[in-house]
N, C-alpha and C. Protein backbone atom coordinates (compact mmCIF):
# COMPACT_ATOMS: atom_id res chain seq x y z
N UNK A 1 68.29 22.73 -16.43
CA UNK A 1 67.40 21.95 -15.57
C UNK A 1 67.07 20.64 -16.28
N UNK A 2 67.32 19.72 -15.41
CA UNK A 2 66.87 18.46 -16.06
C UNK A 2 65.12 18.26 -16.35
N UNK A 3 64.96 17.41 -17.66
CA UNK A 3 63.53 17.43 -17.59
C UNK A 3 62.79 15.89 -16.76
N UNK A 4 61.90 16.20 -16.54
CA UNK A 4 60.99 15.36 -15.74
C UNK A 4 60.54 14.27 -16.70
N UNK A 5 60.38 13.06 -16.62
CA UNK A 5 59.81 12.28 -17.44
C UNK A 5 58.01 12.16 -17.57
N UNK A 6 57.65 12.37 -18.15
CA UNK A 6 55.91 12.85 -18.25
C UNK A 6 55.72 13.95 -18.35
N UNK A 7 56.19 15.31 -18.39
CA UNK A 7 56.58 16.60 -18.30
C UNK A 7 56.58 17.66 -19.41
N UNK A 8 56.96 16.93 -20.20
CA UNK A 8 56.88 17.82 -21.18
C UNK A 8 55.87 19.10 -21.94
N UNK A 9 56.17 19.78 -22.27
CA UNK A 9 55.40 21.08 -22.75
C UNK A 9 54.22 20.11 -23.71
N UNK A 10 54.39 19.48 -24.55
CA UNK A 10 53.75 18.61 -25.38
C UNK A 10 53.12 19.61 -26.39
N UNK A 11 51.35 19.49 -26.35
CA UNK A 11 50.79 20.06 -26.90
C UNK A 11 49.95 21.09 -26.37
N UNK A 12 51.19 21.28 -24.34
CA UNK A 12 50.57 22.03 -24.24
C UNK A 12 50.97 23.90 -24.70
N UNK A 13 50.47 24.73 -24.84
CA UNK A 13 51.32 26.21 -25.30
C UNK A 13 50.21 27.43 -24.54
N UNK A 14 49.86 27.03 -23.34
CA UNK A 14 49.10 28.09 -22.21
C UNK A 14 49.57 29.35 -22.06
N UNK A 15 50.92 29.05 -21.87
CA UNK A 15 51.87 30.03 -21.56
C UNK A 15 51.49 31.20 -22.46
N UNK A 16 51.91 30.77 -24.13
CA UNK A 16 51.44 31.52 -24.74
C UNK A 16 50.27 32.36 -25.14
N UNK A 17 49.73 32.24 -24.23
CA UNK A 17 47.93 32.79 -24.49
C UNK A 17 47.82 33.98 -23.17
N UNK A 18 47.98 33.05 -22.03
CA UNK A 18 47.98 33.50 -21.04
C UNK A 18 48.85 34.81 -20.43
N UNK A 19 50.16 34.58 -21.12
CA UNK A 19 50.97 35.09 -20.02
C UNK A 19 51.26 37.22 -20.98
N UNK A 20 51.80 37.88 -20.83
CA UNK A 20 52.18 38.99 -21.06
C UNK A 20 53.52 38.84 -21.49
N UNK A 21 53.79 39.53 -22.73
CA UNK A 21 54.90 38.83 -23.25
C UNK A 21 55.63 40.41 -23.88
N UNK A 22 56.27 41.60 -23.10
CA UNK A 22 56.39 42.64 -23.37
C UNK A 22 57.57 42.65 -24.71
N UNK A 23 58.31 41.74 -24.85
CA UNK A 23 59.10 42.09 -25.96
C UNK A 23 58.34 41.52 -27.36
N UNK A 24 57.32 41.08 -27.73
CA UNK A 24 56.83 40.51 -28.24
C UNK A 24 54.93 41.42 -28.60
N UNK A 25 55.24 42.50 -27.38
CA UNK A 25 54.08 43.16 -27.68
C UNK A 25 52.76 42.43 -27.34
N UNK A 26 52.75 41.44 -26.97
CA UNK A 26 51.76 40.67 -26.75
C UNK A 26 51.26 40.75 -25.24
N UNK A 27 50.18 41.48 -25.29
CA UNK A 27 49.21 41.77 -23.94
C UNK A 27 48.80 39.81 -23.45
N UNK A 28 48.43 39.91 -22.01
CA UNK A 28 47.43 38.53 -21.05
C UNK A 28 46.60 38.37 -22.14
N UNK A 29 46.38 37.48 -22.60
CA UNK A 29 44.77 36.85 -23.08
C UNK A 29 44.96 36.14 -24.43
N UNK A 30 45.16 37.11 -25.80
CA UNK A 30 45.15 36.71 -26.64
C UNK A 30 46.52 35.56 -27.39
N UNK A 31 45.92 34.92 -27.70
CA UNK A 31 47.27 34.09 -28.46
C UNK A 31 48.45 35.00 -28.94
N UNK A 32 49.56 34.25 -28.91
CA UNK A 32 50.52 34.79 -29.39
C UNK A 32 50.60 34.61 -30.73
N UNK A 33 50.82 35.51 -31.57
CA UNK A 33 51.15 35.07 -33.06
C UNK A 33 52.11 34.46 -33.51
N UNK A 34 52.73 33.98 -32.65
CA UNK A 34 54.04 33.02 -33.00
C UNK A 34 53.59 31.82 -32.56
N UNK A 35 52.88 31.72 -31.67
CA UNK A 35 51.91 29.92 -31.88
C UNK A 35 51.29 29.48 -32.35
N UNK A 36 52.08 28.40 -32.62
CA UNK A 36 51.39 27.23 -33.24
C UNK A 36 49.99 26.20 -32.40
N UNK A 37 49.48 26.60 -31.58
CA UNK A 37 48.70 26.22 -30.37
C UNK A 37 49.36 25.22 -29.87
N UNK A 38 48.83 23.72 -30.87
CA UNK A 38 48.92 22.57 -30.12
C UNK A 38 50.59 22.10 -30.68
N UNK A 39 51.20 22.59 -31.53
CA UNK A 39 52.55 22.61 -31.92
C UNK A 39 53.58 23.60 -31.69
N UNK A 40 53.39 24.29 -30.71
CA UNK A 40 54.79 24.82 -29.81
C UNK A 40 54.98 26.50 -30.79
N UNK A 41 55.95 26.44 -30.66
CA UNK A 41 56.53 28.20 -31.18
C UNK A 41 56.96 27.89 -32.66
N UNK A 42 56.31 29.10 -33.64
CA UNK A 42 56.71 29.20 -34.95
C UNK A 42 58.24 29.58 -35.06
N UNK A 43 58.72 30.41 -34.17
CA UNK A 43 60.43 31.01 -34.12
C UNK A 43 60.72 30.28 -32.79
N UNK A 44 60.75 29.66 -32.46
CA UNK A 44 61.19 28.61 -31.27
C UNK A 44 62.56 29.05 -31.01
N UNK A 45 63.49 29.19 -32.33
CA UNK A 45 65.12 29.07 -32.44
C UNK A 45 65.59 30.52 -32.04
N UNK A 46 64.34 31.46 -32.57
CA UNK A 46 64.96 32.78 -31.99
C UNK A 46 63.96 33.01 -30.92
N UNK A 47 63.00 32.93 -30.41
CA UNK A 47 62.11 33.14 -29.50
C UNK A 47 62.89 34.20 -28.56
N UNK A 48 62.12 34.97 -27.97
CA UNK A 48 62.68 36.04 -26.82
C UNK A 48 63.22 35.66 -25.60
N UNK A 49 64.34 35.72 -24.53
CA UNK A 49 65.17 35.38 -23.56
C UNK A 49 63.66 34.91 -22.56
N UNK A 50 63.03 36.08 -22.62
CA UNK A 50 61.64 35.92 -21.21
C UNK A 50 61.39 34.13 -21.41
N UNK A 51 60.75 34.50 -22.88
CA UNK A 51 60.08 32.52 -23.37
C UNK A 51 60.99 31.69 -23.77
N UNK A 52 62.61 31.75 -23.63
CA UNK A 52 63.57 30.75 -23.89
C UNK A 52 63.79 30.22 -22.13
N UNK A 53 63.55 31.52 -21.04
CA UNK A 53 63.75 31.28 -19.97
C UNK A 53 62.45 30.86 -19.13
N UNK A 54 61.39 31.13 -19.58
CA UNK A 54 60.17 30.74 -18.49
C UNK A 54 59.93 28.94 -18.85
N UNK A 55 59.34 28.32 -17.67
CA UNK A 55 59.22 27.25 -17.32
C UNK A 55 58.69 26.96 -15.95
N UNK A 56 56.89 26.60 -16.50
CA UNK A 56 55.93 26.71 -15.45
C UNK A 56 56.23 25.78 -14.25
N UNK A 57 55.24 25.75 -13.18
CA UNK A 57 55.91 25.08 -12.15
C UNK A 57 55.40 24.14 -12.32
N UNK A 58 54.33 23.24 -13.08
CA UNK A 58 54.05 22.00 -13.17
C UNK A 58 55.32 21.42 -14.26
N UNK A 59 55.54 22.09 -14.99
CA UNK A 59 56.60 21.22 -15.84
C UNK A 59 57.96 20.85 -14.82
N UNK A 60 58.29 21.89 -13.74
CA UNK A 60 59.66 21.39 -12.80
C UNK A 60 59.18 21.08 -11.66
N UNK A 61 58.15 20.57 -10.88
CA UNK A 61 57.64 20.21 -10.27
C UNK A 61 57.19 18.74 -10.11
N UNK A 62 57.87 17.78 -9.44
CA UNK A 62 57.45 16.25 -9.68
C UNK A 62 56.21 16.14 -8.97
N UNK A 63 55.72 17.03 -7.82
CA UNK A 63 54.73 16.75 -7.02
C UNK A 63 53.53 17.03 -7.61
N UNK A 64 53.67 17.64 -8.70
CA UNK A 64 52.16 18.08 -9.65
C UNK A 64 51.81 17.50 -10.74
N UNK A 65 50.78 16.63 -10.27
CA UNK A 65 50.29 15.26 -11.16
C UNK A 65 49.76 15.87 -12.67
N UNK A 66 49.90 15.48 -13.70
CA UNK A 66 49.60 15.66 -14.35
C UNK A 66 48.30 16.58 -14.87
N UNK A 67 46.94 16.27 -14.08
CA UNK A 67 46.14 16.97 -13.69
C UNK A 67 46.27 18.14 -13.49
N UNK A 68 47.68 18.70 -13.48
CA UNK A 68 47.89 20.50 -12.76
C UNK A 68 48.49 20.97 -14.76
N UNK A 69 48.50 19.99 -15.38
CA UNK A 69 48.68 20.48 -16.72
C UNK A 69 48.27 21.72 -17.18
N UNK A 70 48.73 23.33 -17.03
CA UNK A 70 48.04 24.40 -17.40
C UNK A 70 46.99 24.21 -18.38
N UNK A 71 46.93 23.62 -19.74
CA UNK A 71 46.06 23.72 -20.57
C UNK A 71 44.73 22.90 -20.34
N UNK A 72 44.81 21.80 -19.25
CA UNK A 72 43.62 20.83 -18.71
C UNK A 72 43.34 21.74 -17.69
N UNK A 73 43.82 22.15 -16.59
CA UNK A 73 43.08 23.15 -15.74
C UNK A 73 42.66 24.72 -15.76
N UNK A 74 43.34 25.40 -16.98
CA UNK A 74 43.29 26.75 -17.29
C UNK A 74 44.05 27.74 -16.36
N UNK A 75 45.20 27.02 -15.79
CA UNK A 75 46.05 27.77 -14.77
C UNK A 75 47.32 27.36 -15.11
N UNK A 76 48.34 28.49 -14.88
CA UNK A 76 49.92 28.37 -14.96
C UNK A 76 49.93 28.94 -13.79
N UNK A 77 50.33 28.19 -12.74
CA UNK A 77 51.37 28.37 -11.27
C UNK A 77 52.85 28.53 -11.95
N UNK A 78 53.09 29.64 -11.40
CA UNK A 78 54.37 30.32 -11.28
C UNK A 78 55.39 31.15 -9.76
N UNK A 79 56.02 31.43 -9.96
CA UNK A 79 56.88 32.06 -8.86
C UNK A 79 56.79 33.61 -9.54
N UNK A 80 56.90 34.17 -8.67
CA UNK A 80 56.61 35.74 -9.66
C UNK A 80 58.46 35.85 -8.90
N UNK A 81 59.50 36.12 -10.66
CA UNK A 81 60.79 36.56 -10.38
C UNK A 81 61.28 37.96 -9.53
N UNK A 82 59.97 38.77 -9.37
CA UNK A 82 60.34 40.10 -8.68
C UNK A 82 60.21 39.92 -7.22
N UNK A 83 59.17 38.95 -7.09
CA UNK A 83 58.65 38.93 -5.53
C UNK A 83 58.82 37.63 -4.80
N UNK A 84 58.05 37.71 -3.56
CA UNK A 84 57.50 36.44 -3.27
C UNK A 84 56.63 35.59 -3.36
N UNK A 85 55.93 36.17 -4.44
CA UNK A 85 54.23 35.71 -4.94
C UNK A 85 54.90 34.43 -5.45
N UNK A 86 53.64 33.17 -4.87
CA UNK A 86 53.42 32.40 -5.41
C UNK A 86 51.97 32.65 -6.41
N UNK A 87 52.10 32.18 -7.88
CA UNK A 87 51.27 32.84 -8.65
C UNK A 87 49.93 31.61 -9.37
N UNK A 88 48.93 32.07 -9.72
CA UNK A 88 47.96 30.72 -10.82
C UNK A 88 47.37 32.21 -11.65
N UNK A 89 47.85 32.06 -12.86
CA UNK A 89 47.76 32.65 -13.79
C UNK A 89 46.53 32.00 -15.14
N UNK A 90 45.65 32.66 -14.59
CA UNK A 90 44.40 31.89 -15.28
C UNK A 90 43.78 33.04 -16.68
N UNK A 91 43.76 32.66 -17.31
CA UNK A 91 42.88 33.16 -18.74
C UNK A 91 42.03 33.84 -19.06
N UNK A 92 42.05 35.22 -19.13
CA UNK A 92 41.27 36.81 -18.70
C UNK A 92 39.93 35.69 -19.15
N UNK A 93 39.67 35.12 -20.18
CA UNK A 93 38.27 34.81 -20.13
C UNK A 93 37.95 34.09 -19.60
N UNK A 94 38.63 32.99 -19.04
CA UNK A 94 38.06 32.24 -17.41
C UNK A 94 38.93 32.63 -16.06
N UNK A 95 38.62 34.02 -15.63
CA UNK A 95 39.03 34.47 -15.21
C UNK A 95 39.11 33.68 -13.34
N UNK A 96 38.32 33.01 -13.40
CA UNK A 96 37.95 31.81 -11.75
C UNK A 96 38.34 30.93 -12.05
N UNK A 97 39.35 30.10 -12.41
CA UNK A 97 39.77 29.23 -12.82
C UNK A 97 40.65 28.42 -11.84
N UNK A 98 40.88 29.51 -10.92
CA UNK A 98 41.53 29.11 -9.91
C UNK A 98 40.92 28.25 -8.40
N UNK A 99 39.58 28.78 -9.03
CA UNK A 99 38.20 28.48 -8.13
C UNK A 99 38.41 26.79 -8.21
N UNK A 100 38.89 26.29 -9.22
CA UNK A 100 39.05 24.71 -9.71
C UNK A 100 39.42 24.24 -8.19
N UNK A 101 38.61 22.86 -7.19
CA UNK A 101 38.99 22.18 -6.44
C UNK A 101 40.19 22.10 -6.29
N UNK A 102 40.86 21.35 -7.10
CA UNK A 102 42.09 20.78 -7.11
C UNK A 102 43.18 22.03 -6.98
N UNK A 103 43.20 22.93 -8.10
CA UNK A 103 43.68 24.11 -8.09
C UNK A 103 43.62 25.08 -6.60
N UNK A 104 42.83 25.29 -6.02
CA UNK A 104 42.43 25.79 -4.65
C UNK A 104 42.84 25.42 -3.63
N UNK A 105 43.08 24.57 -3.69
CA UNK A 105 43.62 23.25 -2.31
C UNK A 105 44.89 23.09 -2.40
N UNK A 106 45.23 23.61 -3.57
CA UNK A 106 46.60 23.38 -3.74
C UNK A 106 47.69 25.03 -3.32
N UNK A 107 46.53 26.35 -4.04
CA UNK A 107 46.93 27.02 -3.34
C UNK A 107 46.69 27.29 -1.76
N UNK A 108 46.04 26.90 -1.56
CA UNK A 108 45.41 27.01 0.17
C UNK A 108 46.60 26.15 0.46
N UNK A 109 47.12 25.45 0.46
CA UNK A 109 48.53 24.70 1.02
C UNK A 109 49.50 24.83 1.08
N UNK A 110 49.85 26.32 0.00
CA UNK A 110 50.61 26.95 -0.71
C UNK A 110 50.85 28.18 0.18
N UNK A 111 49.32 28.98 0.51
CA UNK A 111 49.32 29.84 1.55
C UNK A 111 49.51 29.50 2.75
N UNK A 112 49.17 28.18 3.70
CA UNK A 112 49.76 28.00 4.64
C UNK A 112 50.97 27.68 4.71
N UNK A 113 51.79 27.34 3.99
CA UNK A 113 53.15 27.11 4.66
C UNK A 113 53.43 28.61 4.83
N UNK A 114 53.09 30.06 4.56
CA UNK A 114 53.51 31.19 4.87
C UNK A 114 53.75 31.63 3.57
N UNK A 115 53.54 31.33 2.37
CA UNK A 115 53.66 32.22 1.09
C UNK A 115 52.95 33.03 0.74
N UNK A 116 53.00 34.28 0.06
CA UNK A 116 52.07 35.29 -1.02
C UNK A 116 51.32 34.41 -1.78
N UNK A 117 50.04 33.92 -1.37
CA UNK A 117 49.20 33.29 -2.64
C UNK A 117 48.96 34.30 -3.57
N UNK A 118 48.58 34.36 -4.74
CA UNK A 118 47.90 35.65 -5.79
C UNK A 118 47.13 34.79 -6.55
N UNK A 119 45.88 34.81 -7.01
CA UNK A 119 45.41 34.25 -8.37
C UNK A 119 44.98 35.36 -9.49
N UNK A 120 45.99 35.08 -10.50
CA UNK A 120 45.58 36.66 -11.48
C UNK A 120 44.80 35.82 -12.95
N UNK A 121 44.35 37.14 -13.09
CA UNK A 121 43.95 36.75 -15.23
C UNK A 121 43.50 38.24 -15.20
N UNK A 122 44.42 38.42 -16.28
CA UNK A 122 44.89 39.88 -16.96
C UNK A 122 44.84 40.70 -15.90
N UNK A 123 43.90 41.80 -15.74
CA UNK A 123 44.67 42.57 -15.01
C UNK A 123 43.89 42.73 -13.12
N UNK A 124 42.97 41.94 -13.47
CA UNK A 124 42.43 41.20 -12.01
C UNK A 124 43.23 40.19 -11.22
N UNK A 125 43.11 40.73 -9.68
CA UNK A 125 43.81 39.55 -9.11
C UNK A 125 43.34 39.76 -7.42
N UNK A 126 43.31 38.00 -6.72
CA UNK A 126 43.00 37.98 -5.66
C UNK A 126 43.61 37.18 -4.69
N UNK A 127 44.14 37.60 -3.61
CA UNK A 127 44.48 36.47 -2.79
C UNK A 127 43.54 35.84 -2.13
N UNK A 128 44.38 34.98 -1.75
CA UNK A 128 44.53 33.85 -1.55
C UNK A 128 45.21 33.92 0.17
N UNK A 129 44.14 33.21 1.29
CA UNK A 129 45.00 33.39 2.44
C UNK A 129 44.64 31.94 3.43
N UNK A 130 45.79 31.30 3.78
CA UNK A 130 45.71 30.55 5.18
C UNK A 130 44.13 30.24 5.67
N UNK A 131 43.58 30.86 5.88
CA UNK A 131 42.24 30.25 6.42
C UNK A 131 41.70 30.30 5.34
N UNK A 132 41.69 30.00 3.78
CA UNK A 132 40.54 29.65 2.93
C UNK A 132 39.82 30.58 2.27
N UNK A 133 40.35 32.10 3.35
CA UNK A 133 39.53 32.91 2.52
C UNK A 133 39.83 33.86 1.32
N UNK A 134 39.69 34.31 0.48
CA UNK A 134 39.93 35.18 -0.67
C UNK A 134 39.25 36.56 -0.98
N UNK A 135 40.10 37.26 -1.73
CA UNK A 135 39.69 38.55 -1.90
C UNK A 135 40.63 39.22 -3.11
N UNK A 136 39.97 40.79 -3.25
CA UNK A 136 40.54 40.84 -4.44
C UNK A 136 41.66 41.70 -4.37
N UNK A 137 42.97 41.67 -4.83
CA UNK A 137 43.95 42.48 -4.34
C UNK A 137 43.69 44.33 -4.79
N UNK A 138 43.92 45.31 -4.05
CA UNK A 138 43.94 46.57 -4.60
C UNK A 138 45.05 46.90 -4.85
């Protein structure tokens, strides 16, 4: 995939905090011990297929202004690879993060064209539906 100019991962490493990282043993929430926070992956060169292959949707996304930066809003929008969920993967300890204006409006736009909205952090999660309203998934 080509990269986007302004795009780059930088200093941001959300992913790593946020996301569930099963070959790596690393549960939602806590840092990964292979990050460096604001300096990227300590094993970068061997890193696991999951984190050589994931790549959030603001980084391949030209329509998401900078502002949708996971580490400035506390959300990673993703595609969930099993389903049709469109995903905002927010930070068991700010677990409403998704509640963010900008963030909200974006999934609410997301749910009307006809997609699975979800907003998760760790093991809570709620949609997200077409008329605005939300709830928590069972």
């Amino acid at each position: 995939m080509s990269t986007i100019p302004g795009k780059a991962c930088g200093e941001c490493s959300f992913c790593c905090k946020v996301l569930e990282i099963a070959e790596l043993e690393k549960p939602a929430g806590p840092w990964c011990s292979h990050c460096l926070k604001t300096a990227g992956c300590n094993v970068y060169e061997t890193r696991p297929d999951v984190c050589r292959d994931f790549e959030c949707l603001w980084k391949g996304d030209r329509g998401l202004s900078s502002q949708f930066r996971p580490d400035r809003v506390g959300v990673i929008l993703m595609e969930d690879p099993d389903s049709d969920e469109y995903r905002a993967v927010c930070d068991p300890a700010k677990p409403m993060a998704w509640r963010n204006p900008l963030i909200f409006q974006h999934l609410l736009s997301v749910a009307k064209s006809g997609r699975l909205v979800v907003a998760k952090a760790g093991l809570k999660a709620w949609r997200i539906w077409p008329n605005g309203e939300s709830g928590p998934c069972v």
